[in-house]
N, C-alpha and C. Protein backbone atom coordinates (compact mmCIF):
# COMPACT_ATOMS: atom_id res chain seq x y z
N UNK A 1 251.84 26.76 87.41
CA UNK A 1 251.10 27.86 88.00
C UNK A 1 252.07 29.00 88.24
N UNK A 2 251.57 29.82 87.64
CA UNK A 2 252.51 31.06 87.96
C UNK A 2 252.39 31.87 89.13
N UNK A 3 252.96 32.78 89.54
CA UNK A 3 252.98 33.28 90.73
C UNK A 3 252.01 34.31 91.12
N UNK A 4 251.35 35.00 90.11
CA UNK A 4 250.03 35.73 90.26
C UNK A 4 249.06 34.55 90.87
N UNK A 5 248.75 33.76 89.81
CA UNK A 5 247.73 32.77 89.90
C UNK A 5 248.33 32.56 91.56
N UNK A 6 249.36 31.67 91.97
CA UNK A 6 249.63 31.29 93.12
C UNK A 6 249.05 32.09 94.64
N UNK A 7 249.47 33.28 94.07
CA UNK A 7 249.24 34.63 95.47
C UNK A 7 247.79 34.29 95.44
N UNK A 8 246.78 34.53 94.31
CA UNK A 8 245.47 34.71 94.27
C UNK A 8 244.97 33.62 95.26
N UNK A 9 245.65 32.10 94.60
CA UNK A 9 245.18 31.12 95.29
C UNK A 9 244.86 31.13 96.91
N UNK A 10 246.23 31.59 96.92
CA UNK A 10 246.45 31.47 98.47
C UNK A 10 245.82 32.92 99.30
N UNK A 11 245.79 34.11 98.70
CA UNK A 11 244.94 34.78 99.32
C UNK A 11 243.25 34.23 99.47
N UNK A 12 242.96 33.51 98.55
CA UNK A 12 241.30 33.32 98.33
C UNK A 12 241.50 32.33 99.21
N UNK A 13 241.64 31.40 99.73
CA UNK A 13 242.34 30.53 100.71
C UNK A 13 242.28 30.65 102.01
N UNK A 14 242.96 31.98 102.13
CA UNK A 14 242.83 32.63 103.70
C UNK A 14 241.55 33.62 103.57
N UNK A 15 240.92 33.93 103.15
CA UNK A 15 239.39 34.64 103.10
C UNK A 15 238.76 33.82 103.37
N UNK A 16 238.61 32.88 102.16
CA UNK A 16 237.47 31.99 103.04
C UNK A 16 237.58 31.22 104.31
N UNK A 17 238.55 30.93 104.58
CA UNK A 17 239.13 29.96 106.50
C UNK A 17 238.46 31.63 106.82
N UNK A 18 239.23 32.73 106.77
CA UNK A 18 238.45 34.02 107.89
C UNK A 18 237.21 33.71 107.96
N UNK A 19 236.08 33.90 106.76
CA UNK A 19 234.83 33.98 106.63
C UNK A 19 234.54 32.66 107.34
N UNK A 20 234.68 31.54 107.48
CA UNK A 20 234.44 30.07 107.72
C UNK A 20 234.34 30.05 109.26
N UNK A 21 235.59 30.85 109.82
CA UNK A 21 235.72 30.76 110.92
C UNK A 21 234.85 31.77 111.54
N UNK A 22 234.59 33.06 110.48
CA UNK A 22 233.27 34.12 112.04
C UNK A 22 232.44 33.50 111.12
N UNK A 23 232.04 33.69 110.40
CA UNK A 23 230.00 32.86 110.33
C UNK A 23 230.11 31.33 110.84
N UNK A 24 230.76 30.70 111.07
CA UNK A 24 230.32 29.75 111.87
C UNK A 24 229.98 29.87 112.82
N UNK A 25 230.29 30.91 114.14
CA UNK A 25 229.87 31.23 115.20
C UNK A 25 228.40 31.85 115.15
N UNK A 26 227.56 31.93 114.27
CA UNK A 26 226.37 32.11 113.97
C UNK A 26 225.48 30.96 113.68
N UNK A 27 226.06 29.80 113.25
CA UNK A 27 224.92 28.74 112.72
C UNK A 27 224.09 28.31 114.06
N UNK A 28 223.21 28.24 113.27
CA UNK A 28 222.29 27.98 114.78
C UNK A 28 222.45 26.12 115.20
N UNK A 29 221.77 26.57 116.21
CA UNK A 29 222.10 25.22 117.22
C UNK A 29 220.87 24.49 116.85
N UNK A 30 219.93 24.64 116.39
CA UNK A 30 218.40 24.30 116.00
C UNK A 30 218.59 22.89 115.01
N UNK A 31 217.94 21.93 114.59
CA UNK A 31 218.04 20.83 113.93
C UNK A 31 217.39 21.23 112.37
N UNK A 32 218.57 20.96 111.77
CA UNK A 32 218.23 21.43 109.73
C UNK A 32 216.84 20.58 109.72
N UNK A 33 216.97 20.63 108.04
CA UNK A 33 215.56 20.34 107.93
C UNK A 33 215.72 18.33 107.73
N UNK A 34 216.61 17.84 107.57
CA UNK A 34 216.71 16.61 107.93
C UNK A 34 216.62 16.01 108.88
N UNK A 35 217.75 16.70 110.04
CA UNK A 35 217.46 16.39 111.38
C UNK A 35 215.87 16.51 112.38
N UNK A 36 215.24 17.42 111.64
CA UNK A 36 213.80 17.63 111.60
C UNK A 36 213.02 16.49 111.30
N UNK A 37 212.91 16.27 110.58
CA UNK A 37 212.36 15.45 109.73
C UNK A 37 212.69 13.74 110.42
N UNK A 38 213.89 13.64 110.88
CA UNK A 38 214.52 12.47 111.10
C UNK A 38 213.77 12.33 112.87
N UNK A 39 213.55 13.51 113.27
CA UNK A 39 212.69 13.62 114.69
C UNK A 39 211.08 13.17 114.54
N UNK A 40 210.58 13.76 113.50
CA UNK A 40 208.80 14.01 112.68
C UNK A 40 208.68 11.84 113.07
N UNK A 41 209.71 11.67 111.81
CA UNK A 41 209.41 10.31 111.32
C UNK A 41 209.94 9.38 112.82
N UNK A 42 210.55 9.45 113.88
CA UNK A 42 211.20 8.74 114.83
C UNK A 42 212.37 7.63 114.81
N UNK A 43 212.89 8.50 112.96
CA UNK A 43 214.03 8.01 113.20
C UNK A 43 215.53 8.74 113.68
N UNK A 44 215.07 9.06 114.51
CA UNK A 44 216.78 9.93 115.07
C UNK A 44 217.13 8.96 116.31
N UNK A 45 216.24 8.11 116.96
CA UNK A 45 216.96 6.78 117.62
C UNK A 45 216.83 5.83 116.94
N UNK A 46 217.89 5.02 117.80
CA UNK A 46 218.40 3.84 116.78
C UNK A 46 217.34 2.52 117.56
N UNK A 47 217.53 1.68 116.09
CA UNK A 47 216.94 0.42 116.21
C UNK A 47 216.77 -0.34 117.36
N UNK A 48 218.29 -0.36 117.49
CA UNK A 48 218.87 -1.63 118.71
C UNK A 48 219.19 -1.33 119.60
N UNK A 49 219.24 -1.87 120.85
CA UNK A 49 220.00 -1.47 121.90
C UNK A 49 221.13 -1.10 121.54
N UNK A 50 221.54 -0.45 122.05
CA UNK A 50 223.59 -0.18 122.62
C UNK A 50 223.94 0.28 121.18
N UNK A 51 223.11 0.74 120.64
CA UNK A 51 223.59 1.32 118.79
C UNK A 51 223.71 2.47 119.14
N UNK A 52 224.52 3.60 119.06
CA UNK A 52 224.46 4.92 119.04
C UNK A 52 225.16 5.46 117.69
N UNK A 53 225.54 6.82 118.01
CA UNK A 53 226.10 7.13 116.54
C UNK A 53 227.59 7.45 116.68
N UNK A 54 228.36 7.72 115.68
CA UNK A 54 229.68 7.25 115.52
C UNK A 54 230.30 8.01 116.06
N UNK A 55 231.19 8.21 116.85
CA UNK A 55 232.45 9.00 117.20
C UNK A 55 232.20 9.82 116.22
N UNK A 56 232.64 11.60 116.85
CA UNK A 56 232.95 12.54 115.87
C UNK A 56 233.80 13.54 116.24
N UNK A 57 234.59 14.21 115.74
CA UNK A 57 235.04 15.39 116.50
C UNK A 57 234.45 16.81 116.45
N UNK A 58 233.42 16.74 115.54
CA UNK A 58 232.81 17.94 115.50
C UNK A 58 231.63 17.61 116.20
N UNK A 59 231.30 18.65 117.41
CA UNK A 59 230.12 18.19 117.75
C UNK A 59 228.96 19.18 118.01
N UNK A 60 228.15 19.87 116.96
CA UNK A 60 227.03 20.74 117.25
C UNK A 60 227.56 21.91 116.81
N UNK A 61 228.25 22.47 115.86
CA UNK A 61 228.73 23.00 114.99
C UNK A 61 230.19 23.69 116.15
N UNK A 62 231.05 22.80 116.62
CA UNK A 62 232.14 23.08 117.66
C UNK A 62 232.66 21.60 117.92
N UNK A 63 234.23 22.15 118.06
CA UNK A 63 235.30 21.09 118.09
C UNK A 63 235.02 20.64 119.66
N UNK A 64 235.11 18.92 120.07
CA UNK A 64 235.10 18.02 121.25
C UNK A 64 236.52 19.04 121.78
N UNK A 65 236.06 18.86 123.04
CA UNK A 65 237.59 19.27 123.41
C UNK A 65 237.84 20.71 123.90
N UNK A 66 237.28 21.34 123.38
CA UNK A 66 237.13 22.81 123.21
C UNK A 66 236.04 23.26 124.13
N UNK A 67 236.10 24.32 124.95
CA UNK A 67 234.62 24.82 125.83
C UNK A 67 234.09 26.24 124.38
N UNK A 68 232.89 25.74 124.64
CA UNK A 68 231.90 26.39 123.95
C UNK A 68 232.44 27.85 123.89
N UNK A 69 232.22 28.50 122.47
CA UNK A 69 231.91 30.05 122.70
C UNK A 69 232.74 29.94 121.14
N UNK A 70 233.08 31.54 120.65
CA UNK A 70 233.37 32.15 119.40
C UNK A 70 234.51 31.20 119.29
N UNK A 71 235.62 30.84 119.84
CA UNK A 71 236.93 30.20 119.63
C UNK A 71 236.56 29.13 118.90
N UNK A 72 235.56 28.10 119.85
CA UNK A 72 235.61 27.04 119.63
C UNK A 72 234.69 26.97 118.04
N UNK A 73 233.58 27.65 117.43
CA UNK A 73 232.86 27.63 116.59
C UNK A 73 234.13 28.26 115.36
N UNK A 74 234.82 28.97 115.99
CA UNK A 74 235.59 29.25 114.51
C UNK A 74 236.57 28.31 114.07
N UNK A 75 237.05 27.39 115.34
CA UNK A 75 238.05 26.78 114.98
C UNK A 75 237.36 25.45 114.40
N UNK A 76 236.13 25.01 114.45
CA UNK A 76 235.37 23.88 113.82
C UNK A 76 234.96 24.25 112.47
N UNK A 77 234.81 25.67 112.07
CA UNK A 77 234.68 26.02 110.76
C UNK A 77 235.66 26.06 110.38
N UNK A 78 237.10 26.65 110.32
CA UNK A 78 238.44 26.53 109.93
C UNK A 78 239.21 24.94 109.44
N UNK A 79 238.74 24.21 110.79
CA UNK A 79 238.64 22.88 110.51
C UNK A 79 238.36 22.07 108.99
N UNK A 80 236.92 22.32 109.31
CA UNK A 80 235.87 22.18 108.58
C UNK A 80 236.40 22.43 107.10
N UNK A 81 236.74 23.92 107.04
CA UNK A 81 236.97 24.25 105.32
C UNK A 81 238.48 23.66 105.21
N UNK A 82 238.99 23.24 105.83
CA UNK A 82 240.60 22.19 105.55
C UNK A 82 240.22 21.52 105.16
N UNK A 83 239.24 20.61 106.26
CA UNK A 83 239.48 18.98 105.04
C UNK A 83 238.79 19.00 103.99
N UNK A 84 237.34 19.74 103.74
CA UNK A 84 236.61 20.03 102.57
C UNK A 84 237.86 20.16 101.33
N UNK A 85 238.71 21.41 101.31
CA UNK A 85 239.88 21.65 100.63
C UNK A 85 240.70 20.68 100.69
N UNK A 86 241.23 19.65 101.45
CA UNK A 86 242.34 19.04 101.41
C UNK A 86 241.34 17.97 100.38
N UNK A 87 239.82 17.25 100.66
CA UNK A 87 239.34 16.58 100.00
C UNK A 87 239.66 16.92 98.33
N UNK A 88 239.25 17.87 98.50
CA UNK A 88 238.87 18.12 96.93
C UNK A 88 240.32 18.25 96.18
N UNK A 89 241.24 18.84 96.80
CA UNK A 89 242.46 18.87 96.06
C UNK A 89 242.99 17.43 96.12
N UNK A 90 242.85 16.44 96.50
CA UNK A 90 242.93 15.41 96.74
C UNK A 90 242.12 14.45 95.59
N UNK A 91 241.17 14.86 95.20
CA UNK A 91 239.96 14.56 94.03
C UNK A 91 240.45 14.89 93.24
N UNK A 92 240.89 16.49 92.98
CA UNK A 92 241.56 17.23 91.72
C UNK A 92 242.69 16.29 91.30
N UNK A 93 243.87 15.80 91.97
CA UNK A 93 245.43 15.34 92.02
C UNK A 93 244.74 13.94 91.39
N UNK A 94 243.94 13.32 91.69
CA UNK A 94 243.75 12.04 91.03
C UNK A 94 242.93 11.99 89.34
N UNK A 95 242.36 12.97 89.80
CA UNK A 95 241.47 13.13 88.22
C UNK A 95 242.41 14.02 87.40
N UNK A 96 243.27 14.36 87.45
CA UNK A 96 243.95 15.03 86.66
C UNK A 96 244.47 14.57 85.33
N UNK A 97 244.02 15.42 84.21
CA UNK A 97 244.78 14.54 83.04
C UNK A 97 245.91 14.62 83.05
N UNK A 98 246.67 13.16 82.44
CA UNK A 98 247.67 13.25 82.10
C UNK A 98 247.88 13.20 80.44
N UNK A 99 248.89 13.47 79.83
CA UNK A 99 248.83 13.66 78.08
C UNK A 99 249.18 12.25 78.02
N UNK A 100 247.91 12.14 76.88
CA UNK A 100 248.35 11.05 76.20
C UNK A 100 249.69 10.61 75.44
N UNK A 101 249.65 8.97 75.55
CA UNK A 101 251.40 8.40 74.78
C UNK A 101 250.91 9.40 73.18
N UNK A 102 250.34 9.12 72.67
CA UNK A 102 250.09 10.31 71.42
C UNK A 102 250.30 11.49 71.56
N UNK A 103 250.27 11.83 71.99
CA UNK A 103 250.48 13.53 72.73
C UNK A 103 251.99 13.72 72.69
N UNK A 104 252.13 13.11 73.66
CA UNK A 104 253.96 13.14 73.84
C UNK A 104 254.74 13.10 72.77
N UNK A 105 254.25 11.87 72.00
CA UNK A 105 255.61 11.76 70.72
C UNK A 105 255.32 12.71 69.74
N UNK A 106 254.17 13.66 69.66
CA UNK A 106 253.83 14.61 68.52
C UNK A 106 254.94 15.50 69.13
N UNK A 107 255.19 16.29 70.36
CA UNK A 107 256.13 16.69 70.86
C UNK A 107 258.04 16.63 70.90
């Protein structure tokens, strides 16, 4: 990767964490259309006793830990678009071709 390509990367990088971090402070607090739906049908409680749902650190579009307001919603979107990115480059690094033993010795 050359160093144009590189800058680009990394500027497009920090745009989207900016953008990630103020429109997240906009998503509404309201239940998507699953969570909807998961209310309609009566499944948003659980089966069994003492079943709840899993530990999370994001909680209601804002980091545990954090008191409510713009900070906390940007820093759960910032969050948010890390590990998305760390995932996928993480996906990329494994699927990556490598050249075939044919490849090489034509070389």
């Amino acid at each position: 990767m050359n160093a144009y390509n590189r800058k680009t990367l990394v500027v497009g990088v920090l745009i989207a964490l900016a953008i990630a971090g103020v429109v997240s402070y906009f998503a509404s607090g309201e239940p998507d259309g699953l969570e909807k739906t998961q209310e309609e049908l009566g499944a948003d409680q659980p089966m069994h006793e003492g079943v709840g749902s899993p530990p999370s650190i994001f909680n209601g579009y804002g980091l545990k830990g954090l008191s409510a307001g713009f900070w906390n919603n940007a820093a759960a979107g910032v969050v948010g678009s890390l590990l998305v990115l760390g995932v996928l480059l993480a996906v990329a690094r494994i699927l990556k071709r490598r050249p075939s033993p044919q490849a090489a010795d034509r070389t």
